[in-house]
C-alpha atoms as a PDB file:
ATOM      1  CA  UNK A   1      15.842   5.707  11.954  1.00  0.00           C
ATOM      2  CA  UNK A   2      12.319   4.015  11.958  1.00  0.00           C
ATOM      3  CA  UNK A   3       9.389   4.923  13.561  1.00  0.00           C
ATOM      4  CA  UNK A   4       9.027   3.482  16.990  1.00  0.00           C
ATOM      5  CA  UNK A   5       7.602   0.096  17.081  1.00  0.00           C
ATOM      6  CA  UNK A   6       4.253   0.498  18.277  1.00  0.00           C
ATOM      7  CA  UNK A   7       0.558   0.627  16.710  1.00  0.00           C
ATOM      8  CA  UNK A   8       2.076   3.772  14.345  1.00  0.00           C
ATOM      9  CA  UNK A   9      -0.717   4.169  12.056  1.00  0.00           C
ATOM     10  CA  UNK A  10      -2.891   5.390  15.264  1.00  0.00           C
ATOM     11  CA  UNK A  11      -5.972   7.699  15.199  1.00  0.00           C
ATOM     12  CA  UNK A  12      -7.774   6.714  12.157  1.00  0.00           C
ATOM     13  CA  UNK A  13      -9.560   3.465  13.555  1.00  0.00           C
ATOM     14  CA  UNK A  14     -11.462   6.111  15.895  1.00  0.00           C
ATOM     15  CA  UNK A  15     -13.010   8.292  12.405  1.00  0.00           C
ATOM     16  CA  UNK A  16     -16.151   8.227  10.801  1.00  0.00           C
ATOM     17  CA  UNK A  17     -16.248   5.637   7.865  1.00  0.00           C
ATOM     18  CA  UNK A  18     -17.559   8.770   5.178  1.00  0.00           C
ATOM     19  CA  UNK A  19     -17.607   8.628   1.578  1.00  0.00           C
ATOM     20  CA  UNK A  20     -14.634   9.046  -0.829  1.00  0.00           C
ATOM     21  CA  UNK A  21     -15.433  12.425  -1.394  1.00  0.00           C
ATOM     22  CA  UNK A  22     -15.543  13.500   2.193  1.00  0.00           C
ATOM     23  CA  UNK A  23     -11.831  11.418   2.982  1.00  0.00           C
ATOM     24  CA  UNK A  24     -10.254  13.595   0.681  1.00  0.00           C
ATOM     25  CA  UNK A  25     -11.220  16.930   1.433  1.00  0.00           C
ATOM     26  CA  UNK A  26      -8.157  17.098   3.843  1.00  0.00           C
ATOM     27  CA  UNK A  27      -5.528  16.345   1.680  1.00  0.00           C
ATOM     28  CA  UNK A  28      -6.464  19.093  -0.940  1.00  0.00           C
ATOM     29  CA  UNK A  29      -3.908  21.396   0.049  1.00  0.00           C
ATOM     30  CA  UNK A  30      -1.204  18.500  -0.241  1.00  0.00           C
ATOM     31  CA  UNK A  31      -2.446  16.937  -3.245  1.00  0.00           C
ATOM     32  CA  UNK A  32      -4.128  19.512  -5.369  1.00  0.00           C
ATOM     33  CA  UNK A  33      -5.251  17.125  -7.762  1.00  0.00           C
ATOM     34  CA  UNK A  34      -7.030  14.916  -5.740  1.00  0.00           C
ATOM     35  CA  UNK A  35     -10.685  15.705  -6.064  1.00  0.00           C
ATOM     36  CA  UNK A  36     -10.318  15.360  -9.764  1.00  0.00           C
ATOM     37  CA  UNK A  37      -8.728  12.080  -9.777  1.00  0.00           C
ATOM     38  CA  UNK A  38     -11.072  10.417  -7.089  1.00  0.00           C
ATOM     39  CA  UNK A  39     -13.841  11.077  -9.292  1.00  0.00           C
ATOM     40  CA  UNK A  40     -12.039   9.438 -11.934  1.00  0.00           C
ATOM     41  CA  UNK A  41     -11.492   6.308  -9.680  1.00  0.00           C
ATOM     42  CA  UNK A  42     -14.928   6.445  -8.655  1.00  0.00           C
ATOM     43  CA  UNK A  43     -16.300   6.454 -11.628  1.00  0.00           C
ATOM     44  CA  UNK A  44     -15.011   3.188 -12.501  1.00  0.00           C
ATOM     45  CA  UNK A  45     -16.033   1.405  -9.492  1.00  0.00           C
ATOM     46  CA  UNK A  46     -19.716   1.010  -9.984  1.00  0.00           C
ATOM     47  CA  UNK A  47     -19.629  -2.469  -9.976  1.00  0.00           C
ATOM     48  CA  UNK A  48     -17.272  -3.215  -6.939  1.00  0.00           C
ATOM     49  CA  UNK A  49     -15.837  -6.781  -6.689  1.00  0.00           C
ATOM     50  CA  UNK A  50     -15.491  -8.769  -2.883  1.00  0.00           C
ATOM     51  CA  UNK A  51     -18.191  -7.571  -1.793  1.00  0.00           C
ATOM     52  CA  UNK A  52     -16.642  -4.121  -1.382  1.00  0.00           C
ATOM     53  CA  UNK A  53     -18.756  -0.562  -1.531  1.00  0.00           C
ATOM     54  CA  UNK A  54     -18.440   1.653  -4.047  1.00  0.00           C
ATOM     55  CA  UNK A  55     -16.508   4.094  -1.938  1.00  0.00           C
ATOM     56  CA  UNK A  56     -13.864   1.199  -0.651  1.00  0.00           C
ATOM     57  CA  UNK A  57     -13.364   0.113  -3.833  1.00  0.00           C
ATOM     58  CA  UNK A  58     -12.661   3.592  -5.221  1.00  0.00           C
ATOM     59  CA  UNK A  59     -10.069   4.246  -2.535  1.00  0.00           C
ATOM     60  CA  UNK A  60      -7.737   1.194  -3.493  1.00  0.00           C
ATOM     61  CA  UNK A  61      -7.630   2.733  -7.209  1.00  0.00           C
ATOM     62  CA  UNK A  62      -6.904   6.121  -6.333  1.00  0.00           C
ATOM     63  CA  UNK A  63      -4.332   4.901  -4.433  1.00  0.00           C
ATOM     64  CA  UNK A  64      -3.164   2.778  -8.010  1.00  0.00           C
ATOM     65  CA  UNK A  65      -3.251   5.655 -10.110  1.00  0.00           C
ATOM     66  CA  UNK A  66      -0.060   7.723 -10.998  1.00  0.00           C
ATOM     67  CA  UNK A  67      -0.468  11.166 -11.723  1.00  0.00           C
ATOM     68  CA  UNK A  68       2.062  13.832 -12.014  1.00  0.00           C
ATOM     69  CA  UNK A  69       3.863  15.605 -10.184  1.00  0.00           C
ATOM     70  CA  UNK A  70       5.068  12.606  -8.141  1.00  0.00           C
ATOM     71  CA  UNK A  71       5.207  14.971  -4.604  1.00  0.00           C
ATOM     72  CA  UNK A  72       1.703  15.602  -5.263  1.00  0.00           C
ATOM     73  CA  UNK A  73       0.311  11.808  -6.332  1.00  0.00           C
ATOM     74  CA  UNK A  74      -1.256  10.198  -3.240  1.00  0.00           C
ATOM     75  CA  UNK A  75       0.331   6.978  -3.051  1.00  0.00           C
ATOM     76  CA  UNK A  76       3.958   8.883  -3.667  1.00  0.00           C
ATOM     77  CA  UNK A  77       3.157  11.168  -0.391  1.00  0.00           C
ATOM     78  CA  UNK A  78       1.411   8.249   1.955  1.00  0.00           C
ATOM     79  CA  UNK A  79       4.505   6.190   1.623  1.00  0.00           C
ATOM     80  CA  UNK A  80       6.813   9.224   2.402  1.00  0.00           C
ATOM     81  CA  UNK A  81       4.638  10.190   5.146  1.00  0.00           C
ATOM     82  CA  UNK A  82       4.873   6.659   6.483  1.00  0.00           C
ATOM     83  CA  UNK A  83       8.474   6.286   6.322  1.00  0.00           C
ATOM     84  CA  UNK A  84       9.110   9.398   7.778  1.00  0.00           C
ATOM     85  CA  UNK A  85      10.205   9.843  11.795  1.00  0.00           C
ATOM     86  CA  UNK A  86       7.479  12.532  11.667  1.00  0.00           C
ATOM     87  CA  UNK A  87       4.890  10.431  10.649  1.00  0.00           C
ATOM     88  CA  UNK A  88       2.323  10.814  13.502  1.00  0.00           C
ATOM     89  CA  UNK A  89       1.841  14.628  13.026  1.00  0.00           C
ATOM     90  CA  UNK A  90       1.945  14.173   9.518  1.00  0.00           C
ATOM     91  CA  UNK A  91      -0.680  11.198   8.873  1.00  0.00           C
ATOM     92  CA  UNK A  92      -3.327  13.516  10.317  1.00  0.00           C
ATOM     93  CA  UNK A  93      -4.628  14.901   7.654  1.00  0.00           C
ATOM     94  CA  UNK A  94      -4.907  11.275   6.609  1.00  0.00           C
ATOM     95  CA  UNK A  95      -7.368   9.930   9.099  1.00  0.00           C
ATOM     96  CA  UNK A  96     -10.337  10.187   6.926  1.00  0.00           C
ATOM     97  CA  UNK A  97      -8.959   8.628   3.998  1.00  0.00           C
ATOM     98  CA  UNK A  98      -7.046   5.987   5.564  1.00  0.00           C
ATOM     99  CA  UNK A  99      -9.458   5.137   7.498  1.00  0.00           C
ATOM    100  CA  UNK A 100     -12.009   4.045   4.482  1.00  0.00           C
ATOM    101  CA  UNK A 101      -8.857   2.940   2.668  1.00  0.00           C
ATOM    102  CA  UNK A 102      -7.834   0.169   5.787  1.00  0.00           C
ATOM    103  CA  UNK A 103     -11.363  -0.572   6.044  1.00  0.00           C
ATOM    104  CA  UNK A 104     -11.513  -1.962   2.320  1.00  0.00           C
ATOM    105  CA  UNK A 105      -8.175  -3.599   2.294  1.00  0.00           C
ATOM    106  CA  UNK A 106      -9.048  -5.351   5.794  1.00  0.00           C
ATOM    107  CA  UNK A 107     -12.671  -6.896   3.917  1.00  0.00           C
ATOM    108  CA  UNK A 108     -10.415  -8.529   0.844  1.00  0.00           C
ATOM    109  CA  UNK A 109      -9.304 -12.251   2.237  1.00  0.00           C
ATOM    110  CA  UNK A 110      -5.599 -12.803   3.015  1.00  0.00           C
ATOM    111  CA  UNK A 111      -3.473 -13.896   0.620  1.00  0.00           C
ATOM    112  CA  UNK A 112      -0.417 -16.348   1.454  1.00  0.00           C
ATOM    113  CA  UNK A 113       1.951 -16.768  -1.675  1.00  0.00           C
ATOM    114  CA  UNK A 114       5.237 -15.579  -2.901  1.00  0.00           C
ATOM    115  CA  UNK A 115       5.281 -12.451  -4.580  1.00  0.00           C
ATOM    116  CA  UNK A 116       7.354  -9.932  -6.274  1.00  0.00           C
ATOM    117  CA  UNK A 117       8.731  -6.486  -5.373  1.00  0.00           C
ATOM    118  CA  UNK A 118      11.360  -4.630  -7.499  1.00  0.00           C
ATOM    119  CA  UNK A 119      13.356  -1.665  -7.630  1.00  0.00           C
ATOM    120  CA  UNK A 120      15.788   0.093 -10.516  1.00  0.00           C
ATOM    121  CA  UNK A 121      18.648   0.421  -7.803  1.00  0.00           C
ATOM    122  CA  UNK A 122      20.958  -1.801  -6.108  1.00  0.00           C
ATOM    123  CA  UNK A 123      19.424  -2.085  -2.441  1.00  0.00           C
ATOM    124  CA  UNK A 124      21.621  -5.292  -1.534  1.00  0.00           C
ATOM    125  CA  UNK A 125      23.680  -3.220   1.414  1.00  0.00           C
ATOM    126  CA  UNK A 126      20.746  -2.515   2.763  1.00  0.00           C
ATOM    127  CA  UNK A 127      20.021  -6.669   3.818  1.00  0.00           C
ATOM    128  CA  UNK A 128      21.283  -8.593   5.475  1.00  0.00           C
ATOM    129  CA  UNK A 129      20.551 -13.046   5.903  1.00  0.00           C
ATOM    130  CA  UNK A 130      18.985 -13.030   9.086  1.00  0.00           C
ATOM    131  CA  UNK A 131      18.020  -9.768   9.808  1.00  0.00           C
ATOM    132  CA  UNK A 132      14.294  -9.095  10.742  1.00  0.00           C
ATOM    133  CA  UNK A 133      12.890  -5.798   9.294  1.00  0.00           C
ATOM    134  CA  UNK A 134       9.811  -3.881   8.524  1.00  0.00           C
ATOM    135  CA  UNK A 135       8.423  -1.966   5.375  1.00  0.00           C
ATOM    136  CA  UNK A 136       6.853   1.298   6.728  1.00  0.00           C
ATOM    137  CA  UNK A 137       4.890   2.215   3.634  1.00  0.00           C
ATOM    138  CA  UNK A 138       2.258   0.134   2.090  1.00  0.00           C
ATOM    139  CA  UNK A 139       4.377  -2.472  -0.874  1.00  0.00           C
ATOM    140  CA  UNK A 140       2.867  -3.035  -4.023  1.00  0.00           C
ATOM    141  CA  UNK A 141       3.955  -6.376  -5.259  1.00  0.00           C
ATOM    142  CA  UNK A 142       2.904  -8.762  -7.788  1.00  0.00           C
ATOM    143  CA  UNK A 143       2.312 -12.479  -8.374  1.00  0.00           C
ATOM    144  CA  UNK A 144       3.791 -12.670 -11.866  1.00  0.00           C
ATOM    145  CA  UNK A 145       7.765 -12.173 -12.426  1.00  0.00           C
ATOM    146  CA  UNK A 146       7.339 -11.297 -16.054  1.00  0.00           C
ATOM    147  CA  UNK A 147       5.322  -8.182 -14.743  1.00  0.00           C
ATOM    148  CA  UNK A 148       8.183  -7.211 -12.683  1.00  0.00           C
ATOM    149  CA  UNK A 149      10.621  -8.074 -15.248  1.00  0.00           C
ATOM    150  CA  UNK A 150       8.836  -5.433 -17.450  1.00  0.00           C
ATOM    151  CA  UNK A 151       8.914  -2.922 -14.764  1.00  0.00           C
ATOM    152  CA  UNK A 152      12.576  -3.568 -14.217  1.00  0.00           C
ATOM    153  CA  UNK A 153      14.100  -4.190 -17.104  1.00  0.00           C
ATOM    154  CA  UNK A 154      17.244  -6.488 -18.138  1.00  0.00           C
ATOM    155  CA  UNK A 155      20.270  -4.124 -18.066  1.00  0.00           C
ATOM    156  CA  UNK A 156      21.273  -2.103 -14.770  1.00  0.00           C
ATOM    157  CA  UNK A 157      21.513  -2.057 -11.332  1.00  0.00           C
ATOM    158  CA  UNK A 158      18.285  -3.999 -10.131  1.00  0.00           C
ATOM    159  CA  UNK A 159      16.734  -5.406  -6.573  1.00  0.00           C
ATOM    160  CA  UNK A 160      14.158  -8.284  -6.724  1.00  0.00           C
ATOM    161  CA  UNK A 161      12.582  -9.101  -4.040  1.00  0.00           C
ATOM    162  CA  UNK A 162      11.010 -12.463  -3.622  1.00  0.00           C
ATOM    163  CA  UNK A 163       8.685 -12.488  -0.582  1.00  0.00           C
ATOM    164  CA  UNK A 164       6.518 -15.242   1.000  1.00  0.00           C
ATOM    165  CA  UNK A 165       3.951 -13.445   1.884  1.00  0.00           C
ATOM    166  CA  UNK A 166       1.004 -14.542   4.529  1.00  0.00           C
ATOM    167  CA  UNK A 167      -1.336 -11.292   4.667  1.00  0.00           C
ATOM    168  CA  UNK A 168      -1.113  -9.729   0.991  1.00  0.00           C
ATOM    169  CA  UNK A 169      -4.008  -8.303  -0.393  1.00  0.00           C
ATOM    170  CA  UNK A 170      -4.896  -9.106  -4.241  1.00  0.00           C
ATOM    171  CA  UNK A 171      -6.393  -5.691  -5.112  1.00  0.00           C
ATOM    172  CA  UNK A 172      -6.251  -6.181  -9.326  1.00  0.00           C
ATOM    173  CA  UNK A 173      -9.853  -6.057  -9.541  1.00  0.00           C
ATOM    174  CA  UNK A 174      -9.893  -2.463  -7.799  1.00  0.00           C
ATOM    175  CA  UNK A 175      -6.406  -1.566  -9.423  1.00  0.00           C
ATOM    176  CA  UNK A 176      -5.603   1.205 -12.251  1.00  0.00           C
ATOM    177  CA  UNK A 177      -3.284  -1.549 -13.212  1.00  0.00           C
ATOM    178  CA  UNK A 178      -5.480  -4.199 -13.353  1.00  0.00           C
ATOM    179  CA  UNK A 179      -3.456  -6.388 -15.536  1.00  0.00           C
ATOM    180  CA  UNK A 180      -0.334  -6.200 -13.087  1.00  0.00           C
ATOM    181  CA  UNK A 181      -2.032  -9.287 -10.529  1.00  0.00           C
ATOM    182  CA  UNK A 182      -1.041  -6.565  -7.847  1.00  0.00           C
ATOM    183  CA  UNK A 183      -0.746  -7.857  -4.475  1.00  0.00           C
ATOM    184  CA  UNK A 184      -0.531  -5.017  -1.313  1.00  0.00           C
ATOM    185  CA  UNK A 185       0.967  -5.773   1.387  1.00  0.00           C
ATOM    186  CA  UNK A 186       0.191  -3.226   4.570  1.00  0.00           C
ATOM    187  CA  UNK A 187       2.316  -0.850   5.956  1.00  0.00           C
ATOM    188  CA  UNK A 188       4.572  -1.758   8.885  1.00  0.00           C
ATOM    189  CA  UNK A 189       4.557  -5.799   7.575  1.00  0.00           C
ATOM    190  CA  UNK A 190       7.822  -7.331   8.826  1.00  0.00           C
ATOM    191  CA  UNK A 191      10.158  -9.725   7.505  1.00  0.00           C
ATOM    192  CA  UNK A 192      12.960 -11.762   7.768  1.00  0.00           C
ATOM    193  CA  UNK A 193      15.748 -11.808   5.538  1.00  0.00           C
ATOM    194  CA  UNK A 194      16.056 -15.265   3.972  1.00  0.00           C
ATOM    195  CA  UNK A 195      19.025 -14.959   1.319  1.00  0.00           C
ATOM    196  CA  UNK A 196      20.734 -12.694  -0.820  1.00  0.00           C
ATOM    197  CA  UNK A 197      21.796 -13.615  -4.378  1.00  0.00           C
ATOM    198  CA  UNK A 198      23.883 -11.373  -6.562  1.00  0.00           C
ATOM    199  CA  UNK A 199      23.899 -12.041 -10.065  1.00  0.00           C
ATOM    200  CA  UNK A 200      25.792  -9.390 -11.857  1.00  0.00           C
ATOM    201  CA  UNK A 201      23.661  -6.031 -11.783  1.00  0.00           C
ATOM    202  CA  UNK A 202      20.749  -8.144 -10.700  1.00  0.00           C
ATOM    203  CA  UNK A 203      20.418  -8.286  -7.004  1.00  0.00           C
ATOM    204  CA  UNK A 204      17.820 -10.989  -5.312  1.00  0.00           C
ATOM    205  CA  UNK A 205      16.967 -10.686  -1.997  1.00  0.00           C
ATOM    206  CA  UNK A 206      14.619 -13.356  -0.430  1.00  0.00           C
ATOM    207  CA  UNK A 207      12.269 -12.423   2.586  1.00  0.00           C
ATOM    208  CA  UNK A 208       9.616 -14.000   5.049  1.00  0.00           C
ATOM    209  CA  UNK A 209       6.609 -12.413   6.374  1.00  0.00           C
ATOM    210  CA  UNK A 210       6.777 -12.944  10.240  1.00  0.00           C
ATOM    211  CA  UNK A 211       4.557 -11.697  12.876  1.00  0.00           C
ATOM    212  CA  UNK A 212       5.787  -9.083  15.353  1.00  0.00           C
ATOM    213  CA  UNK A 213       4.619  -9.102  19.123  1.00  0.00           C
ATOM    214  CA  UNK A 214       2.511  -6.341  18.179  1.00  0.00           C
ATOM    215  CA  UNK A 215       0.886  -5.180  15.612  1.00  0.00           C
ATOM    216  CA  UNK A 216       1.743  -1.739  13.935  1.00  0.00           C
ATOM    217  CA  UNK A 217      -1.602  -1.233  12.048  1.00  0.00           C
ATOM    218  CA  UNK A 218      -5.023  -0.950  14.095  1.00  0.00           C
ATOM    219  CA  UNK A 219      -7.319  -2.974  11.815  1.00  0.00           C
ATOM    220  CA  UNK A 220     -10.480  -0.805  11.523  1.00  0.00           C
ATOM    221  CA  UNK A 221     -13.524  -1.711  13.907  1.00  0.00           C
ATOM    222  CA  UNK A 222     -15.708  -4.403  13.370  1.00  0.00           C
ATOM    223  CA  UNK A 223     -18.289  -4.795  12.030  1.00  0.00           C
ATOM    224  CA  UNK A 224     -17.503  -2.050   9.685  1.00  0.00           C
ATOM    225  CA  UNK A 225     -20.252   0.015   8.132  1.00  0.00           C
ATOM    226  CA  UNK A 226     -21.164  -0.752   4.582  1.00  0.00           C
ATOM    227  CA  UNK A 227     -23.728   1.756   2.821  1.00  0.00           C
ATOM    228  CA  UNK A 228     -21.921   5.072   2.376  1.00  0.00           C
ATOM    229  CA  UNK A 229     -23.505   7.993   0.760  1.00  0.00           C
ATOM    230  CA  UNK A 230     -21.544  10.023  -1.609  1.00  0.00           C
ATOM    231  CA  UNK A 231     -21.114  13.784  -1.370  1.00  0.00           C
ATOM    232  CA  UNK A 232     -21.077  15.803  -4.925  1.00  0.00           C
ATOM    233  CA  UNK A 233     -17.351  17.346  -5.637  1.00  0.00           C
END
């Protein structure tokens, strides 16, 4: 069952924009590494690109980085969280951070281009030509097909997803990964199911960004507050 269709990621738009240090603090007790590893990110995002701050940039590549064990790496929980029917209660603790995470993403210009999604399972039943649907969690994609092809692999059950795309958001220069010409697309984007392909194990599903009568992320308020000052760990 998905989340109703209304604004769902509700509640952060009304926070305090607050440094990277200060967004986590709430999440320690669900991600215990999480201090530690946004001091990494920050770290390597004194010189911001797009105009971003420090702290903006910094929350893009914590949520890029992969750290072990996957219940307890932030971008693993956020997109459970957000797919889940419980969602609203649990995105609480969230506000802070999502709130300076939207606010960067929101600054970076739109995007329209096809891009590339994959996953190491066969997803096919799952689509169907015609059908509209929406991605709850936040999608990291990419613009090069030899980048998913490495991800995926040649021999077992594989989905690619080939989506035309009119609101990504090319975050490589504030990616762990910047070599993977990531694109994000937001949470609750919808889409349209242009075509499915099946080509032995390898499973190609085609989809279309479209816009719903509403939509299901409150962009952060403008104008948005740059200069943010950081808090010691």
């Amino acid at each position: 069952m998905w989340p109703e269709l209304i604004p769902f990621i509700r509640g952060c738009e009304k926070m305090a924009l607050v440094s990277l240090e200060e967004a986590v603090e709430p999440l320690i007790s669900i991600l215990p590494d999480v201090q530690r590893q946004a001091y990494v990110a920050k770290e390597n995002c004194d010189n911001p690109a797009d105009g971003l701050t420090q702290d903006e940039s910094a929350s893009i590549m914590l949520y890029t980085m992969e750290w072990g064990p996957a219940d307890e790496c932030l971008y693993h929980v956020l997109n459970k969280v957000l797919r889940s029917e419980d969602q609203r209660r649990q995105l609480r603790p969230w506000h802070l951070f999502l709130r300076l995470f939207l606010n960067a993403l929101f600054r970076l210009p739109l995007l329209s281009t096809t891009v590339y999604r994959g996953a190491r399972s066969d997803l096919s039943m799952q689509y169907r030509e015609g059908e509209t649907i929406v991605w709850w969690g936040f999608s990291d994609c990419t613009t090069s097909v030899s980048v998913l092809e490495s991800f995926l692999g040649k021999t077992g059950h594989r989905t690619m997803f080939a989506i035309k795309s009119h609101s990504g958001r090319a975050i490589h220069r504030h990616s762990w990964l910047e070599a993977e010409n990531e694109v994000l697309l937001m949470a609750g984007t919808q889409f349209k199911v242009i075509s499915c392909l099946d080509q032995g194990d390898l499973h190609i599903i085609q989809v279309e960004e479209t816009i719903p009568p509403l939509p299901l992320v409150q962009p952060p308020p403008k104008p948005a507050p740059s200069p943010i000052k950081p808090m010691p760990i």
